[in-house]
Protein backbone atom coordinates (compact mmCIF):
# COMPACT_ATOMS: atom_id res chain seq x y z
CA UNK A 1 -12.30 33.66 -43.94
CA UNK A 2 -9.30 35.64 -44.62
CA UNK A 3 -10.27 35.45 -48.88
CA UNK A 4 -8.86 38.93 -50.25
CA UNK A 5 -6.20 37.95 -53.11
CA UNK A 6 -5.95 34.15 -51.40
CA UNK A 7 -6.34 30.74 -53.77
CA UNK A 8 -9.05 28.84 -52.12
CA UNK A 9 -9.91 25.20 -52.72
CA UNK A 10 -13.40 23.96 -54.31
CA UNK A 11 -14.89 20.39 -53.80
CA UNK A 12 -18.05 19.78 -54.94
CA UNK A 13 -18.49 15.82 -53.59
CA UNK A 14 -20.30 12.78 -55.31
CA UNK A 15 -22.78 10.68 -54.65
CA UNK A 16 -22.57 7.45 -52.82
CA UNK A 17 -22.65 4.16 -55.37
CA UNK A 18 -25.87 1.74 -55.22
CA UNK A 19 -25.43 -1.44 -54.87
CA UNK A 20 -27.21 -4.98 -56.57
CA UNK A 21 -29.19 -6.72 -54.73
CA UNK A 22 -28.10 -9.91 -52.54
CA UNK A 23 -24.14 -8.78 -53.04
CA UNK A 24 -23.84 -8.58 -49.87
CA UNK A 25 -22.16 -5.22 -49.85
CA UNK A 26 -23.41 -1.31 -48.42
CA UNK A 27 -24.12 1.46 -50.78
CA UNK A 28 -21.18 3.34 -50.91
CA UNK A 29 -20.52 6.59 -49.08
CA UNK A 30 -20.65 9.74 -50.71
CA UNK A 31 -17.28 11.73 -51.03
CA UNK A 32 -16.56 15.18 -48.99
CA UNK A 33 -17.43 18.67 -50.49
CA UNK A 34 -15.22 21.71 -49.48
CA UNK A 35 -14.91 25.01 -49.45
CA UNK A 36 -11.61 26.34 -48.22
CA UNK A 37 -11.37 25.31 -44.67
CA UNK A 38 -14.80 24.18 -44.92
CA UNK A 39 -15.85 20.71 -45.17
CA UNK A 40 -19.30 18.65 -45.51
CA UNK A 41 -18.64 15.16 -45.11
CA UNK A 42 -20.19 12.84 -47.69
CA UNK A 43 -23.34 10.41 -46.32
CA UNK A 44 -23.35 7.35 -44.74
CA UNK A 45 -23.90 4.44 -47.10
CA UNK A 46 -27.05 1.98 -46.64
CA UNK A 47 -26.16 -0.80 -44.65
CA UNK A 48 -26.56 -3.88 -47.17
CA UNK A 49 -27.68 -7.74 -46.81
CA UNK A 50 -27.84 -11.01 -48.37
CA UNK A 51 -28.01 -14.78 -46.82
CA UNK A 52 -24.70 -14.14 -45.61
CA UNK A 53 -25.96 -11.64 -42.74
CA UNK A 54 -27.02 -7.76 -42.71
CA UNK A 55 -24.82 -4.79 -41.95
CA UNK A 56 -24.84 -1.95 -40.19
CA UNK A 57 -25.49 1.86 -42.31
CA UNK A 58 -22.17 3.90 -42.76
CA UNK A 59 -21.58 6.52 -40.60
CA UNK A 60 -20.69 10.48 -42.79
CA UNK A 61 -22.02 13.50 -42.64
CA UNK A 62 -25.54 12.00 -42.54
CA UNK A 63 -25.94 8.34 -41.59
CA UNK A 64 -27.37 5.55 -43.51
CA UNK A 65 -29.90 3.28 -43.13
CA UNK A 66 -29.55 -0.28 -41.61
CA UNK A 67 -30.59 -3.28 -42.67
CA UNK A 68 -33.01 -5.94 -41.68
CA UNK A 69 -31.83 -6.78 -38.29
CA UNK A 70 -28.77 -3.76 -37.44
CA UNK A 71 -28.74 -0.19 -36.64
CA UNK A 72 -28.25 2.65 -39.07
CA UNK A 73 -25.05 5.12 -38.97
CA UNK A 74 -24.35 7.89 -37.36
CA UNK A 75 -24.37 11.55 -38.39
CA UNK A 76 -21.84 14.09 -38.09
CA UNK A 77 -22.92 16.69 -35.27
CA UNK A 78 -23.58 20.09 -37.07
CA UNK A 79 -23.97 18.61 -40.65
CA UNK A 80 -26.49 15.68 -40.14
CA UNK A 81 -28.36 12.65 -38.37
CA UNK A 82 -29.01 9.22 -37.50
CA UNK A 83 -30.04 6.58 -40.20
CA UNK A 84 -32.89 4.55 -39.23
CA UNK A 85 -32.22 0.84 -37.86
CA UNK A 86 -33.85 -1.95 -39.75
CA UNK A 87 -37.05 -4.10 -38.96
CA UNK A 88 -36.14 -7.62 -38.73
CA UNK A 89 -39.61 -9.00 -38.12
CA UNK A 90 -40.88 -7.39 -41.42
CA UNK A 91 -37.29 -7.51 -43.13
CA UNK A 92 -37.21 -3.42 -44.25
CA UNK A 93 -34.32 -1.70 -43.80
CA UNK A 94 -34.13 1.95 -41.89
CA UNK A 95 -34.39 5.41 -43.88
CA UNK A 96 -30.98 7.48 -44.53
CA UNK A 97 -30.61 10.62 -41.90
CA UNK A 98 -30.76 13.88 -43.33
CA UNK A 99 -29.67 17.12 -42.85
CA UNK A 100 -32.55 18.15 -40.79
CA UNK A 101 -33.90 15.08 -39.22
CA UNK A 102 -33.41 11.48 -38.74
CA UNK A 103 -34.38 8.49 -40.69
CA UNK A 104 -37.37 6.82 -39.74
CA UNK A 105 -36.89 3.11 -38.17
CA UNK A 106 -37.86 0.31 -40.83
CA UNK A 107 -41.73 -0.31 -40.50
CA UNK A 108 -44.73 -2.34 -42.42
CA UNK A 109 -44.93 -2.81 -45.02
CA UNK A 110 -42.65 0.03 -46.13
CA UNK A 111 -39.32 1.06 -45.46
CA UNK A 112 -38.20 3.61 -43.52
CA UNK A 113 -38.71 7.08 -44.20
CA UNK A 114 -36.44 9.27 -45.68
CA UNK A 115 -34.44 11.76 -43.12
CA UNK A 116 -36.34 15.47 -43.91
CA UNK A 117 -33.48 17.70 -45.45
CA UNK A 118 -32.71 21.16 -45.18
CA UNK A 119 -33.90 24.73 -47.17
CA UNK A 120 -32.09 27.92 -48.22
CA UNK A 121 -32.33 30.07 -49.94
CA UNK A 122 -28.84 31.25 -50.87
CA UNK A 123 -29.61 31.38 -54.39
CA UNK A 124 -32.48 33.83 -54.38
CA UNK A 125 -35.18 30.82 -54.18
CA UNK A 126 -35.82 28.23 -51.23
CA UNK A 127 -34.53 24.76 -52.17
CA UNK A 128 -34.26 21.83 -50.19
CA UNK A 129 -30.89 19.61 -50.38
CA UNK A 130 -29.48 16.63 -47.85
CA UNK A 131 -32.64 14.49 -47.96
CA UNK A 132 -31.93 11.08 -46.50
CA UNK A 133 -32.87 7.91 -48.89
CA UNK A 134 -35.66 5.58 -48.20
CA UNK A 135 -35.22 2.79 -46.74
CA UNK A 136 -35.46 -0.56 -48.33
CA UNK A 137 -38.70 -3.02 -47.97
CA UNK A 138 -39.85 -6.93 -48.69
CA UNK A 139 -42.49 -7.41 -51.75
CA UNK A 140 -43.35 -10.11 -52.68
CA UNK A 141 -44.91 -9.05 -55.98
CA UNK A 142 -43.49 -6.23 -57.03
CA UNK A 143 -40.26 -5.62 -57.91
CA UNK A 144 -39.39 -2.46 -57.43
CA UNK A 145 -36.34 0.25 -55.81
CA UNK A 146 -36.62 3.94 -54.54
CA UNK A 147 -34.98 6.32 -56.96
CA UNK A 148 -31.99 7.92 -57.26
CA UNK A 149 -30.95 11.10 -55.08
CA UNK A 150 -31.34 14.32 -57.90
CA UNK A 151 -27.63 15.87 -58.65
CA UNK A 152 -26.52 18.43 -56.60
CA UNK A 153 -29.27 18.55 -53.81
CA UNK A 154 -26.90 15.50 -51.85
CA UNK A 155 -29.65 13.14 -51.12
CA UNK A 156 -29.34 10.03 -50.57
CA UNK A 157 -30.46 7.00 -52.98
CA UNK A 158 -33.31 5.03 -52.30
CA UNK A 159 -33.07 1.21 -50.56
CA UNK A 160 -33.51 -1.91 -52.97
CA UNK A 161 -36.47 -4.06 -52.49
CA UNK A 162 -35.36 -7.80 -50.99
CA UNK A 163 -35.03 -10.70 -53.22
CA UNK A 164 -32.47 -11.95 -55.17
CA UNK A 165 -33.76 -11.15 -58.61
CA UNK A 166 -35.49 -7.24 -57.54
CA UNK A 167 -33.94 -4.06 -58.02
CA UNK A 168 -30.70 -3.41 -55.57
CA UNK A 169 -30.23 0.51 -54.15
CA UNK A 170 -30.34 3.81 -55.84
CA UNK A 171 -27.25 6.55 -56.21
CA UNK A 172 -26.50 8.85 -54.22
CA UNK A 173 -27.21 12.68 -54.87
CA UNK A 174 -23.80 14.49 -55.62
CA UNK A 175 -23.53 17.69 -53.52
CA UNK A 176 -22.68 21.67 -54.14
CA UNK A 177 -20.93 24.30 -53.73
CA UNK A 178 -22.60 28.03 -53.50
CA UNK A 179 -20.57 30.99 -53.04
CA UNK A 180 -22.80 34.50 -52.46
CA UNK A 181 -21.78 37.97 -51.60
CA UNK A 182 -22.78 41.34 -52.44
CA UNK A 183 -22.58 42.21 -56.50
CA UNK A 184 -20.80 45.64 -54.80
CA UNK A 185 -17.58 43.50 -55.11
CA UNK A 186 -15.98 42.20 -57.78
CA UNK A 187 -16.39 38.97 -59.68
CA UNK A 188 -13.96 36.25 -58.98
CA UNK A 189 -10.41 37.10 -60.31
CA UNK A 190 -10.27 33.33 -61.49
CA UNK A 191 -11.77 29.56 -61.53
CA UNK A 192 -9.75 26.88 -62.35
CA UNK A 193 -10.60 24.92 -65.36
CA UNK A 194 -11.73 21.82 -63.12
CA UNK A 195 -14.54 23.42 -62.30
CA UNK A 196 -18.04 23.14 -63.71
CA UNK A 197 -20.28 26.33 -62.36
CA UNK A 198 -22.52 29.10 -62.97
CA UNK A 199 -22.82 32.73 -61.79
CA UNK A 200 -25.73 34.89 -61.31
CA UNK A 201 -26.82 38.64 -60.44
CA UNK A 202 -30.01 38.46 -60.94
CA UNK A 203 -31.15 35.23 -59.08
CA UNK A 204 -30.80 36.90 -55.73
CA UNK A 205 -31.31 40.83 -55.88
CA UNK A 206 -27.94 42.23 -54.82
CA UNK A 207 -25.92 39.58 -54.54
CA UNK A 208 -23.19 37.79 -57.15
CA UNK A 209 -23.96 33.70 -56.51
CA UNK A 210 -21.63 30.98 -57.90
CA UNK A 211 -23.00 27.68 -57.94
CA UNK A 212 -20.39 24.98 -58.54
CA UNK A 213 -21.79 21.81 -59.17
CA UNK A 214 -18.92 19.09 -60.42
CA UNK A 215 -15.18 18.71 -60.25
CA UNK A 216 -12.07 20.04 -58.04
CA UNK A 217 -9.93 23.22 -58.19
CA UNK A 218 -8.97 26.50 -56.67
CA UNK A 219 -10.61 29.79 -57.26
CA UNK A 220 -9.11 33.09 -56.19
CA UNK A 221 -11.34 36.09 -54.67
């Protein structure tokens, strides 16, 4: 990138919405995160169902898990993978695709399983981000939902359990933005106020590293 002196945008994306149980609606998808030219598109939503019919997971950068009796979404080659499709004998719903692998295919009893994610260690310690959700299952006797993705590692929420008085789907993970180069070179001449971020030089030996973890604006090398 051609950064010297140039005003570059910064997007750090949310997380996809849950949704109740029985409404007959997907979990939403999450939103895009950017870095100047650079974009990761926001995960597929969980396809959702009720006694209306089931629907299929959203495609994105990662795609989401189906439900009972349709196919999960597709990822976005060079960001992500497949969701899992559901199990409509045993009524579980496919795992969310993750950065680096697909979502397991609805099983039984359980769900399917989560889509693995990815490591780096850009910060200076290995940490693993884009983990697909789990994917929704029947029980009748416990009531009970996977949990919701942890902020800024972009995972995606767990699947509700079926039923129309159990828990519906998790959130979303929101994603990140991390920015390192060699502490040789000067900090950032400015961050716009929309920003929410930290900055390191000790973290990783050698290196200045800007996480950004929330909001929209430009910052200028």
């Amino acid at each position: 990138l051609p950064i010297s002196g140039a005003s570059l945008t910064v997007t750090v994306g949310a997380g996809g919405a849950g949704r109740a149980n029985n409404s007959g609606l997907s979990g939403g998808n999450g939103t895009n995160s950017v870095f100047s030219s650079i974009t990761s598109t926001g995960g597929g939503g969980g396809g959702g169902c009720n006694s209306g019919g089931n629907l299929v997971g959203g495609n994105g950068g990662s795609g989401g898990g189906g439900s009972f009796t349709k196919a999960g979404g597709t990822g976005t080659v060079g960001q992500g993978n497949n969701g899992g499709s559901g199990n409509a004998t045993q009524e579980t719903g496919g795992g969310g695709g993750g950065a680096g692998g697909a979502g397991g295919n609805g099983g039984n009893p359980a769900g399917g399983a989560q889509g693995a994610g990815s490591a780096s260690s850009i910060t200076g310690a290995s940490v693993t981000r884009a983990q697909g959700g789990e994917g929704g299952w029947k029980d009748t006797t416990v009531a009970a939902s996977g949990g919701a993705g942890a902020a800024n590692l972009g995972g995606g929420g767990g699947g509700g359990s079926n039923g129309n008085t159990t828990p519906g789907g998790s959130n979303g993970a929101s994603g990140v933005v991390i920015i390192a180069y060699a502490d040789s070179f000067a900090p950032l001449t400015s961050i716009g106020a929309g920003l929410t971020y930290s900055v390191s030089t000790v973290s990783r030996s050698g290196f200045r590293v800007y996480t950004f973890t929330a909001g929209t604006d430009s910052i200028v090398f």
